[in-house]
PDB file of N, CA and C in Angstrom:
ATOM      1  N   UNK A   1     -13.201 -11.349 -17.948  1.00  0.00           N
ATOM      2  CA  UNK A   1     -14.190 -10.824 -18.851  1.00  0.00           C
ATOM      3  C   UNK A   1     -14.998  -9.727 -18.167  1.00  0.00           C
ATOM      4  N   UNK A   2     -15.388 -10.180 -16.943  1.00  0.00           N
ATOM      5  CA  UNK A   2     -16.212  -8.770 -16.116  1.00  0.00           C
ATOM      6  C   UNK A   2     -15.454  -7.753 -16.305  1.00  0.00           C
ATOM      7  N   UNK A   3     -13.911  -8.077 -16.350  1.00  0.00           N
ATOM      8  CA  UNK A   3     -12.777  -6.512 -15.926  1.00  0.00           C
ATOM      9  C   UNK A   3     -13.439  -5.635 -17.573  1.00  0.00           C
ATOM     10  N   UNK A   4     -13.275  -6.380 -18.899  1.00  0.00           N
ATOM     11  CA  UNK A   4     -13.381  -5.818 -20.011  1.00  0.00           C
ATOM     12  C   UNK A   4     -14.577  -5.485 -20.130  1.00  0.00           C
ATOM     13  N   UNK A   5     -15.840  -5.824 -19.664  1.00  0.00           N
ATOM     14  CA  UNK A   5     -16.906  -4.919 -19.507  1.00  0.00           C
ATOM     15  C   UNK A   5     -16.853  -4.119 -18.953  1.00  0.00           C
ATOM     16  N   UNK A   6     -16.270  -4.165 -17.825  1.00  0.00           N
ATOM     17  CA  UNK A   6     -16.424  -2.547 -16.766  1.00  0.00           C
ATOM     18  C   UNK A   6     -15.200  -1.390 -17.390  1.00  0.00           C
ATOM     19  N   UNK A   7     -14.925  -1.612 -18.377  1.00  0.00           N
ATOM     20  CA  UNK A   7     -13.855  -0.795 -18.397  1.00  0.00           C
ATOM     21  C   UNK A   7     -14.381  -0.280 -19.612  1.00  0.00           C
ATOM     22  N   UNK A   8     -14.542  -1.287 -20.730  1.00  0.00           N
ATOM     23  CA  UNK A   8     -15.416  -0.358 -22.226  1.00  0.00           C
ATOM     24  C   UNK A   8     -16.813  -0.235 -22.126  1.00  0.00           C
ATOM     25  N   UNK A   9     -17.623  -0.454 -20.764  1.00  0.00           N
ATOM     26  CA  UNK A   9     -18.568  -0.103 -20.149  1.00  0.00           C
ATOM     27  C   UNK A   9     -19.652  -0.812 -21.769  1.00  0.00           C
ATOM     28  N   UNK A  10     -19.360  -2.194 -21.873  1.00  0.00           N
ATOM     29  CA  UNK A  10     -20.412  -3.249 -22.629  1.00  0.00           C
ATOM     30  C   UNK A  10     -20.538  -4.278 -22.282  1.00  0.00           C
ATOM     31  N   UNK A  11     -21.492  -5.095 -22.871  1.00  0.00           N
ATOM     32  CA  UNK A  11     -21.664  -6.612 -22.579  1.00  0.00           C
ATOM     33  C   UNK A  11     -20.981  -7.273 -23.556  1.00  0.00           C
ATOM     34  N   UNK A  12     -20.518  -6.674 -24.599  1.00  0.00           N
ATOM     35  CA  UNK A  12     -20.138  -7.822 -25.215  1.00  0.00           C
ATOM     36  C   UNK A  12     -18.289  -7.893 -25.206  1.00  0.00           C
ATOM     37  N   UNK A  13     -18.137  -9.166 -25.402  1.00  0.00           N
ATOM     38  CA  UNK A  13     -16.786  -9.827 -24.696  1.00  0.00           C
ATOM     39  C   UNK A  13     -16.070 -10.095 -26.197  1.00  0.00           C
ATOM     40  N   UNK A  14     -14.867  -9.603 -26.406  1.00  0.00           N
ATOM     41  CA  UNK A  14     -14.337 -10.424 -27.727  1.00  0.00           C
ATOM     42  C   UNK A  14     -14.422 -11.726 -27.969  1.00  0.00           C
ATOM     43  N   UNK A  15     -14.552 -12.425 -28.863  1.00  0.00           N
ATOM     44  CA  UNK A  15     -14.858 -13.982 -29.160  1.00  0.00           C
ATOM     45  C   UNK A  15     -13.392 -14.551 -28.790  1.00  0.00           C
ATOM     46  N   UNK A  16     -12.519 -13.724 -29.073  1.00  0.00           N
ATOM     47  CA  UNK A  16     -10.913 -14.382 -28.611  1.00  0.00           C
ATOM     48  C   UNK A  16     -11.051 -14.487 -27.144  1.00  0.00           C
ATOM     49  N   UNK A  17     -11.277 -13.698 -26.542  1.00  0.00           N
ATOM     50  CA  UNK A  17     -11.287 -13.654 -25.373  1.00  0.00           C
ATOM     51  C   UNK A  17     -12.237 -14.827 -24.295  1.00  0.00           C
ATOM     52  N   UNK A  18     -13.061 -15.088 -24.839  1.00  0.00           N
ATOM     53  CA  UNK A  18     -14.032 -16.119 -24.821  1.00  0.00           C
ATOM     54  C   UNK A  18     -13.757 -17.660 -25.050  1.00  0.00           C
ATOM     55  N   UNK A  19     -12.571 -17.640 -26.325  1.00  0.00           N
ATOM     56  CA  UNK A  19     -12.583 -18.759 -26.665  1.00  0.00           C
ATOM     57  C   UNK A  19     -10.916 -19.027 -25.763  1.00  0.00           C
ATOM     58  N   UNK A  20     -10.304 -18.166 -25.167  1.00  0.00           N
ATOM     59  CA  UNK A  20      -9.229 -18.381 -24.797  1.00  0.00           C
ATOM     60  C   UNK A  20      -9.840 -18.832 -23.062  1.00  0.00           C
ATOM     61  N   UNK A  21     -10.912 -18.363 -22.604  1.00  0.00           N
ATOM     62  CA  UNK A  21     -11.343 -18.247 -21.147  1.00  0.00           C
ATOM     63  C   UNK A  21     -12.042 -20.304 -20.830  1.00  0.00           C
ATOM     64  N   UNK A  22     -12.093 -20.427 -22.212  1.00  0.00           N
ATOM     65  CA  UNK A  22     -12.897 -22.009 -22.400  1.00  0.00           C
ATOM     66  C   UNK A  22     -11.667 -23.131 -22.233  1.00  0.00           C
ATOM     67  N   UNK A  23     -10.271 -22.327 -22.855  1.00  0.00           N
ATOM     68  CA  UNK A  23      -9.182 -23.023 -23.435  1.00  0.00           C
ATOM     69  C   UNK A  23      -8.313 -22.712 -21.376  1.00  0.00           C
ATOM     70  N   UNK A  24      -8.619 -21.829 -20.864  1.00  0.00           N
ATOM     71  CA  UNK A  24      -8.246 -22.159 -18.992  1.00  0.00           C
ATOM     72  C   UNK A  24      -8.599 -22.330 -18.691  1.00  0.00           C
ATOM     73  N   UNK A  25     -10.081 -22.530 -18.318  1.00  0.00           N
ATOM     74  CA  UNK A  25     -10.308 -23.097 -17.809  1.00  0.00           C
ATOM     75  C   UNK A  25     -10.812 -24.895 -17.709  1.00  0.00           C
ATOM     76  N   UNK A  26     -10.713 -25.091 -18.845  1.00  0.00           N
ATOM     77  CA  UNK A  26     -10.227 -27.096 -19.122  1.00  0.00           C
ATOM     78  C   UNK A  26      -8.865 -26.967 -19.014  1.00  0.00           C
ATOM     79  N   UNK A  27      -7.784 -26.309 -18.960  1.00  0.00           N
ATOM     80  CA  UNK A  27      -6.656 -26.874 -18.100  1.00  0.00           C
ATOM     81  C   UNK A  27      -6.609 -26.439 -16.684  1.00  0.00           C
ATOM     82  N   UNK A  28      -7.127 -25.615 -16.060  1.00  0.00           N
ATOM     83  CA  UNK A  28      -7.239 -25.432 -14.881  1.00  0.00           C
ATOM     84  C   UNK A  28      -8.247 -27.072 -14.244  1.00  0.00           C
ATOM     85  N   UNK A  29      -9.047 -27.532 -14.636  1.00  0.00           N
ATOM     86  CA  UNK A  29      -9.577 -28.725 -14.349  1.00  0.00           C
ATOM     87  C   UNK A  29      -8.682 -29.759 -14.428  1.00  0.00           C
ATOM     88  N   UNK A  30      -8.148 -29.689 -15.536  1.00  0.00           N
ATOM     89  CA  UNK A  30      -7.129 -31.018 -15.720  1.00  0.00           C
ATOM     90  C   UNK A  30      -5.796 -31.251 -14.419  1.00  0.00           C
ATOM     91  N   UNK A  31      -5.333 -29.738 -14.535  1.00  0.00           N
ATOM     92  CA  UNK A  31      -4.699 -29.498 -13.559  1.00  0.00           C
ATOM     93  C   UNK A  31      -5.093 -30.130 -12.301  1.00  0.00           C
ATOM     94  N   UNK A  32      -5.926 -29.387 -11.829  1.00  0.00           N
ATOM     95  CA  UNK A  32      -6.514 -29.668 -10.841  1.00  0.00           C
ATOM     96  C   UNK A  32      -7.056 -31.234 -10.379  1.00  0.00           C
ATOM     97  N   UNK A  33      -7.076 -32.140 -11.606  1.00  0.00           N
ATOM     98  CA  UNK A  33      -7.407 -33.078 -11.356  1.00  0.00           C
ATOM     99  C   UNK A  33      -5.975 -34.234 -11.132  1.00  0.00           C
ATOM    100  N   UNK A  34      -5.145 -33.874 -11.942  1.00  0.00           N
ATOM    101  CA  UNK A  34      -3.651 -33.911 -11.959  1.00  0.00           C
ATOM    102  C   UNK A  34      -3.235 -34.251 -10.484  1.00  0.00           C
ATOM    103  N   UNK A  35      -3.415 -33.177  -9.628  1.00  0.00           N
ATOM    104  CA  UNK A  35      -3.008 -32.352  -8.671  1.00  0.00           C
ATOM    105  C   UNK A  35      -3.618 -33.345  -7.459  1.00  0.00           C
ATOM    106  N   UNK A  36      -4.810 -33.439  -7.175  1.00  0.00           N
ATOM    107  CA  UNK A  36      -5.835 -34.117  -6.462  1.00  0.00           C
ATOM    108  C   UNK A  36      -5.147 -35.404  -5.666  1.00  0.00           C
ATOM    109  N   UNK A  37      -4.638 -36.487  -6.232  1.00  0.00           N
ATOM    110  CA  UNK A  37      -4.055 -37.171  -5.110  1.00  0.00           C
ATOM    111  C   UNK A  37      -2.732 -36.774  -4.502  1.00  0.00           C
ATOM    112  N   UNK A  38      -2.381 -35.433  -4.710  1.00  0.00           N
ATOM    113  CA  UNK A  38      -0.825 -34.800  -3.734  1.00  0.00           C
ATOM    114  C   UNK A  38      -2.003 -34.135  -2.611  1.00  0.00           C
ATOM    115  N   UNK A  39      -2.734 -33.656  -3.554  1.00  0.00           N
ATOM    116  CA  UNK A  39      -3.441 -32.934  -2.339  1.00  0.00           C
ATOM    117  C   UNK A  39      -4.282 -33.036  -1.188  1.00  0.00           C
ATOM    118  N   UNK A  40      -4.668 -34.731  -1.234  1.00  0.00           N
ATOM    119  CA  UNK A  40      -4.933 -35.589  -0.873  1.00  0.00           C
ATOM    120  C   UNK A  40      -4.216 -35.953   0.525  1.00  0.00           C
ATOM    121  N   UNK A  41      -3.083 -36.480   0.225  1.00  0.00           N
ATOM    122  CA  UNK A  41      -1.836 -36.889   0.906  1.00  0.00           C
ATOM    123  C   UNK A  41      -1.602 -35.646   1.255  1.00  0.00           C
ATOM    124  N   UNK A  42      -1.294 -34.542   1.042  1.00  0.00           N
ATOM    125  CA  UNK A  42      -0.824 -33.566   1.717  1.00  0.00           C
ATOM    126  C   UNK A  42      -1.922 -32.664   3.160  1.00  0.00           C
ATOM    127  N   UNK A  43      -2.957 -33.151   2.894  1.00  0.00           N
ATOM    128  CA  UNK A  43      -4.363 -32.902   3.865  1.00  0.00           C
ATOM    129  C   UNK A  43      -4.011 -34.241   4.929  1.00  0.00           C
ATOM    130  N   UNK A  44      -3.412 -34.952   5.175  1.00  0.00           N
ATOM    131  CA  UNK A  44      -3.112 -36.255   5.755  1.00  0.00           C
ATOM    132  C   UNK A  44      -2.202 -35.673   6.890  1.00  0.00           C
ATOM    133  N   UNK A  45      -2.510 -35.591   7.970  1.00  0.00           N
ATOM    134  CA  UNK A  45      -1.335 -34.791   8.916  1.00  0.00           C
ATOM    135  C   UNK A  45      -0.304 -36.007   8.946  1.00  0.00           C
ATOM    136  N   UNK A  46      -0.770 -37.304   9.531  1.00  0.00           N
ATOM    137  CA  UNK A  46       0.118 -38.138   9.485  1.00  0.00           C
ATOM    138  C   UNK A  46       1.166 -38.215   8.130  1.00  0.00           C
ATOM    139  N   UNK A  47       0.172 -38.552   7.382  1.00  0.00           N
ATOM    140  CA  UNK A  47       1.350 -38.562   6.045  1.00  0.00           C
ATOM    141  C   UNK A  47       2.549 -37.876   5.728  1.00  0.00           C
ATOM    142  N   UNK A  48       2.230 -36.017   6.446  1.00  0.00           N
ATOM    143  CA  UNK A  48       2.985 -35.166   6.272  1.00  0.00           C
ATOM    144  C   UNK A  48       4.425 -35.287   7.495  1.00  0.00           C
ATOM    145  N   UNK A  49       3.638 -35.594   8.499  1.00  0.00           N
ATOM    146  CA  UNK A  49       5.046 -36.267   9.760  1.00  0.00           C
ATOM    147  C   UNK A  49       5.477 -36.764   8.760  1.00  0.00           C
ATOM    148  N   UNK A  50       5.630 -38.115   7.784  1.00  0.00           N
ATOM    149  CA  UNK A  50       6.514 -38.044   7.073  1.00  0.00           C
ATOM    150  C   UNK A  50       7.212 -37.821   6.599  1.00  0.00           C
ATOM    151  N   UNK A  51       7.429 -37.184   6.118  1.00  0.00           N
ATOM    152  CA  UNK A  51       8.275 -36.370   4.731  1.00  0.00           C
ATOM    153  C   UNK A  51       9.462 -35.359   5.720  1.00  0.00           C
ATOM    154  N   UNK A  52      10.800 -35.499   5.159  1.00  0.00           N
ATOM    155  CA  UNK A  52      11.624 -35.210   5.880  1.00  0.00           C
ATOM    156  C   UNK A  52      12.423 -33.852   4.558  1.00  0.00           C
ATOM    157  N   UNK A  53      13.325 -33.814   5.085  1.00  0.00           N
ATOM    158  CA  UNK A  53      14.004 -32.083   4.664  1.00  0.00           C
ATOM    159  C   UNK A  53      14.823 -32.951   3.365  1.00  0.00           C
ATOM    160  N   UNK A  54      15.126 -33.936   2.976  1.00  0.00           N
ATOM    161  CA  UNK A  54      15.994 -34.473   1.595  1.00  0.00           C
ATOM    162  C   UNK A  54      14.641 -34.620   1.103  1.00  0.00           C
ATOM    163  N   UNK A  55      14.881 -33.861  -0.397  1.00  0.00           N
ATOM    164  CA  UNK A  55      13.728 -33.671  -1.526  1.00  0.00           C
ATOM    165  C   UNK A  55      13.894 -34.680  -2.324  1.00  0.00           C
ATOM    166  N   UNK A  56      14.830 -36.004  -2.300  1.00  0.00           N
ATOM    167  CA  UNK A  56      15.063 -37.049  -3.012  1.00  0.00           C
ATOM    168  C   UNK A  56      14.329 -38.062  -2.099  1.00  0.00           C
ATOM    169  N   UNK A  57      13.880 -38.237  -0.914  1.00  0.00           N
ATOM    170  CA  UNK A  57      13.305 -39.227  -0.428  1.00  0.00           C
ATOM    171  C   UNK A  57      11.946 -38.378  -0.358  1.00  0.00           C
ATOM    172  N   UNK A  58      11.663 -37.453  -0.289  1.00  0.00           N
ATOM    173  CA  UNK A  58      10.092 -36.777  -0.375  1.00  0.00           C
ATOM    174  C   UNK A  58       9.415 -36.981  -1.480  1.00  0.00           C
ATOM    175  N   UNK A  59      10.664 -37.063  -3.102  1.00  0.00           N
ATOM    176  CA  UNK A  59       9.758 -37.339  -3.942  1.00  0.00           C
ATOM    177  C   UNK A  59       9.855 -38.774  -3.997  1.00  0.00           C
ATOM    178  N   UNK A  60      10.339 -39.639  -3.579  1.00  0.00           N
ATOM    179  CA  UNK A  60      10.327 -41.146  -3.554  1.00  0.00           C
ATOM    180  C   UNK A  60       8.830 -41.684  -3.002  1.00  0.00           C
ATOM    181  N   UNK A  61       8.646 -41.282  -1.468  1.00  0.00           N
ATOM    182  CA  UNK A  61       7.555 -41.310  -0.978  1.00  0.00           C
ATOM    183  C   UNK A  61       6.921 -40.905  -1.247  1.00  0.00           C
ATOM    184  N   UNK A  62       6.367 -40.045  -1.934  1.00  0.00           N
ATOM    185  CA  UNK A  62       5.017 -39.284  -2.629  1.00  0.00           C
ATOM    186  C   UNK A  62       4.801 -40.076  -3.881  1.00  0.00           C
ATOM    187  N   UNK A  63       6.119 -40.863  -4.644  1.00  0.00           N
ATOM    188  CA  UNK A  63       5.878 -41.503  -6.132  1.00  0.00           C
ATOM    189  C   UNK A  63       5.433 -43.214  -5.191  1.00  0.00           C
ATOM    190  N   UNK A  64       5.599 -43.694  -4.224  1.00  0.00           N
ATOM    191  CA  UNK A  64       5.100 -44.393  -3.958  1.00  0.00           C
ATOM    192  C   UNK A  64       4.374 -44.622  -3.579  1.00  0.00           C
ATOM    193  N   UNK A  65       3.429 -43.481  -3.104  1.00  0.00           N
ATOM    194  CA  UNK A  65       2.039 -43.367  -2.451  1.00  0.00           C
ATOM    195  C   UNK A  65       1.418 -43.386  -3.357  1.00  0.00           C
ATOM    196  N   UNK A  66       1.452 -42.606  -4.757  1.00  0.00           N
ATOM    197  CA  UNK A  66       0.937 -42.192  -5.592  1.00  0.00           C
ATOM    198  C   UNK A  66       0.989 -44.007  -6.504  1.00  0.00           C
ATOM    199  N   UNK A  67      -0.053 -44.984  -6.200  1.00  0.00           N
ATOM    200  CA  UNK A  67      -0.116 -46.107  -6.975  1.00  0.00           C
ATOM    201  C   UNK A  67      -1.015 -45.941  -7.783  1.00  0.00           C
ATOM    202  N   UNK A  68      -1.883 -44.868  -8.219  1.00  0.00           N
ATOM    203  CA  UNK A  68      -2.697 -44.950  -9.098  1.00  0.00           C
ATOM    204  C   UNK A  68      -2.416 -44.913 -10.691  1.00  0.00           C
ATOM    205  N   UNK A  69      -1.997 -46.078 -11.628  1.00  0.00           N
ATOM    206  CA  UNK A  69      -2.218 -45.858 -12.888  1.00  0.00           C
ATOM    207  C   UNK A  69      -2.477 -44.314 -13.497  1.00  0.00           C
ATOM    208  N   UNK A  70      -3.784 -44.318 -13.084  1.00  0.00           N
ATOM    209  CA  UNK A  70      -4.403 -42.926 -13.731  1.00  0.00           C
ATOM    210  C   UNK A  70      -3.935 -42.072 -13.227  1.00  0.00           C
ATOM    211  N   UNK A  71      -3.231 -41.694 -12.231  1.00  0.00           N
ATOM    212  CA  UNK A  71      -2.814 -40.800 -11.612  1.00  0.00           C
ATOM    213  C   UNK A  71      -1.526 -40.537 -12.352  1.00  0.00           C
ATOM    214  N   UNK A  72      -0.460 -41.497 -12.651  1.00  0.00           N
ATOM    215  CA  UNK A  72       0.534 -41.536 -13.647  1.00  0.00           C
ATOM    216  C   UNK A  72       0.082 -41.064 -14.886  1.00  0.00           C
ATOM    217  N   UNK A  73      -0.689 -41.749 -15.663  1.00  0.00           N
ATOM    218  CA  UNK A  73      -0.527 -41.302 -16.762  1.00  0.00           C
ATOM    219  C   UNK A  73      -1.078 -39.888 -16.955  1.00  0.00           C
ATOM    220  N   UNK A  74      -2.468 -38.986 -16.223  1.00  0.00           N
ATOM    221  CA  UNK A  74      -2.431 -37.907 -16.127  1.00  0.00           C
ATOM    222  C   UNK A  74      -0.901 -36.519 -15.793  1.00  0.00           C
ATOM    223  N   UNK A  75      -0.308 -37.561 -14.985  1.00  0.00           N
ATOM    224  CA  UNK A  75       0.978 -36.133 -14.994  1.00  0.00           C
ATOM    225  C   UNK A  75       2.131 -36.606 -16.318  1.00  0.00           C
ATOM    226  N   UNK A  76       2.170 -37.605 -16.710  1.00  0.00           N
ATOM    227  CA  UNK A  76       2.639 -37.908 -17.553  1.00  0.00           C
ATOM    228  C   UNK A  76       2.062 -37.093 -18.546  1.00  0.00           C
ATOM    229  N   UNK A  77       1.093 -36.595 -19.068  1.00  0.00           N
ATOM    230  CA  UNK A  77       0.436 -36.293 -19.773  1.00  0.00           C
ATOM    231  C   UNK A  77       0.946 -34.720 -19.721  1.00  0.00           C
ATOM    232  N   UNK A  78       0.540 -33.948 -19.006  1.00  0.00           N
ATOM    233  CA  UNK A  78       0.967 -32.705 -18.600  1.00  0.00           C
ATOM    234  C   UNK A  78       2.528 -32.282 -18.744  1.00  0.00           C
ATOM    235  N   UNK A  79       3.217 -33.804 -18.089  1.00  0.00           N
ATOM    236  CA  UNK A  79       4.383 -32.826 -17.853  1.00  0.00           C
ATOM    237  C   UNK A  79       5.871 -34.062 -19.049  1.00  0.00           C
ATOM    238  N   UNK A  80       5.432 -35.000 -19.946  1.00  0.00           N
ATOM    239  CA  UNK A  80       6.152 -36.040 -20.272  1.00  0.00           C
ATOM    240  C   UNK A  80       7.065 -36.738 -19.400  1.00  0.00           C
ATOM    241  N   UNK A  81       7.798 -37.099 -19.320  1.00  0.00           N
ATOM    242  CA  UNK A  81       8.451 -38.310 -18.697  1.00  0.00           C
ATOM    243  C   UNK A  81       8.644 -38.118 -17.021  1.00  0.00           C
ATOM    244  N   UNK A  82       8.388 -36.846 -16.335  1.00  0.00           N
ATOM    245  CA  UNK A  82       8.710 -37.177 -15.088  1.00  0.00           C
ATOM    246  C   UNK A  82       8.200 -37.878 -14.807  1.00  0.00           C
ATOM    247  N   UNK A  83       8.678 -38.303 -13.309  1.00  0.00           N
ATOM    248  CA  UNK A  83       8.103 -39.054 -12.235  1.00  0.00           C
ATOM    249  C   UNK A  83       6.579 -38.384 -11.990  1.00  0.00           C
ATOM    250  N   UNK A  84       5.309 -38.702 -11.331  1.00  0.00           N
ATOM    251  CA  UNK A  84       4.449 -37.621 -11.213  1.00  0.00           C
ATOM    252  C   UNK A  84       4.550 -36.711  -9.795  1.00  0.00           C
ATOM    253  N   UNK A  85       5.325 -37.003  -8.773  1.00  0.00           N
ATOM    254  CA  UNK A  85       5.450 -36.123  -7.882  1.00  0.00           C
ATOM    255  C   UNK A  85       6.411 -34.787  -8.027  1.00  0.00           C
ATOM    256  N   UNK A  86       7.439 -34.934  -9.252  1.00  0.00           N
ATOM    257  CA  UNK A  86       8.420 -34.065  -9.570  1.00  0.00           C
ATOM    258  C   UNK A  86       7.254 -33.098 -10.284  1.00  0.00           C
ATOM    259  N   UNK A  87       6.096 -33.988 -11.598  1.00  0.00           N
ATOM    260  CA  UNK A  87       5.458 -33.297 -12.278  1.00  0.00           C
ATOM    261  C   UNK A  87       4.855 -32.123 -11.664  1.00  0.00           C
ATOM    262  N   UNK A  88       4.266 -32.439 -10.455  1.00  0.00           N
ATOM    263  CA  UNK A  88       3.661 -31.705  -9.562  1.00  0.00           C
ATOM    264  C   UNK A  88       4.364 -30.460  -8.929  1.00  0.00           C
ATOM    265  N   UNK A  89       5.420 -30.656  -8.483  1.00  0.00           N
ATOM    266  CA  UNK A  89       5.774 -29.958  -8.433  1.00  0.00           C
ATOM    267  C   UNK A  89       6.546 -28.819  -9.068  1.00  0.00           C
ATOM    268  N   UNK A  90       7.462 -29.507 -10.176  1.00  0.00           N
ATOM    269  CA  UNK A  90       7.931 -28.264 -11.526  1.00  0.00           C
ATOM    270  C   UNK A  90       7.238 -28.391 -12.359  1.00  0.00           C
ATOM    271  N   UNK A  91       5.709 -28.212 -11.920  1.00  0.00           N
ATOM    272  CA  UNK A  91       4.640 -27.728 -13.399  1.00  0.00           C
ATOM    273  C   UNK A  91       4.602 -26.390 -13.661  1.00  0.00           C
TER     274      UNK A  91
END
C-alpha cells in the first residue's frame, strides 16, 4: 500500500486493495502458526543431527515429533489430507 501511495502520490488506498491486504495477512498468521512447531524442532540443533538424507524417514520423524492434535488438525486444515510434515513442506 505505501508502494501505491508513492507512486499516485495520495493517501488514499483502493478499498480492494485494503480488503485483500486484511485477507494476507490472516493467512500469513495462520501460516505461520501452522508452521511454528517445524520451526521449533528445526531451531533444536540436536533434533536436526537427526534427520538424515532419505526424505521418507525425515518426514516420519518430524510426523512423530509433531504429537500435537492441534498441530494436525491446523495443517490438515491448510493443506487436506497430508501428513502435517509433508503439509509443511509442499504448501
Amino acid at each position: 500500500m505505501d508502494i501505491h501511495k508513492s507512486l499516485y502520490h495520495t493517501e488514499d488506498v483502493p478499498q480492494d486493495m485494503v480488503n485483500r491486504r486484511v485477507e494476507v495477512v490472516a493467512r500469513l498468521k495462520s501460516l505461520e502458526e501452522a508452521a511454528a512447531p517445524l520451526v521449533t524442532f528445526l531451531q533444536n540443533p540436536s533434533a536436526v543431527q537427526e534427520l538424515r538424507a532419505e526424505k521418507q524417514y525425515n518426514l516420519q520423524m518430524l510426523n512423530d515429533h509433531s504429537q500435537s492434535l492441534e498441530f494436525r488438525k491446523r495443517c490438515a486444515a491448510h493443506s487436506g489430507p497430508l501428513q502435517p510434515a509433508n503439509a509443511l513442506f509442499f504448501h
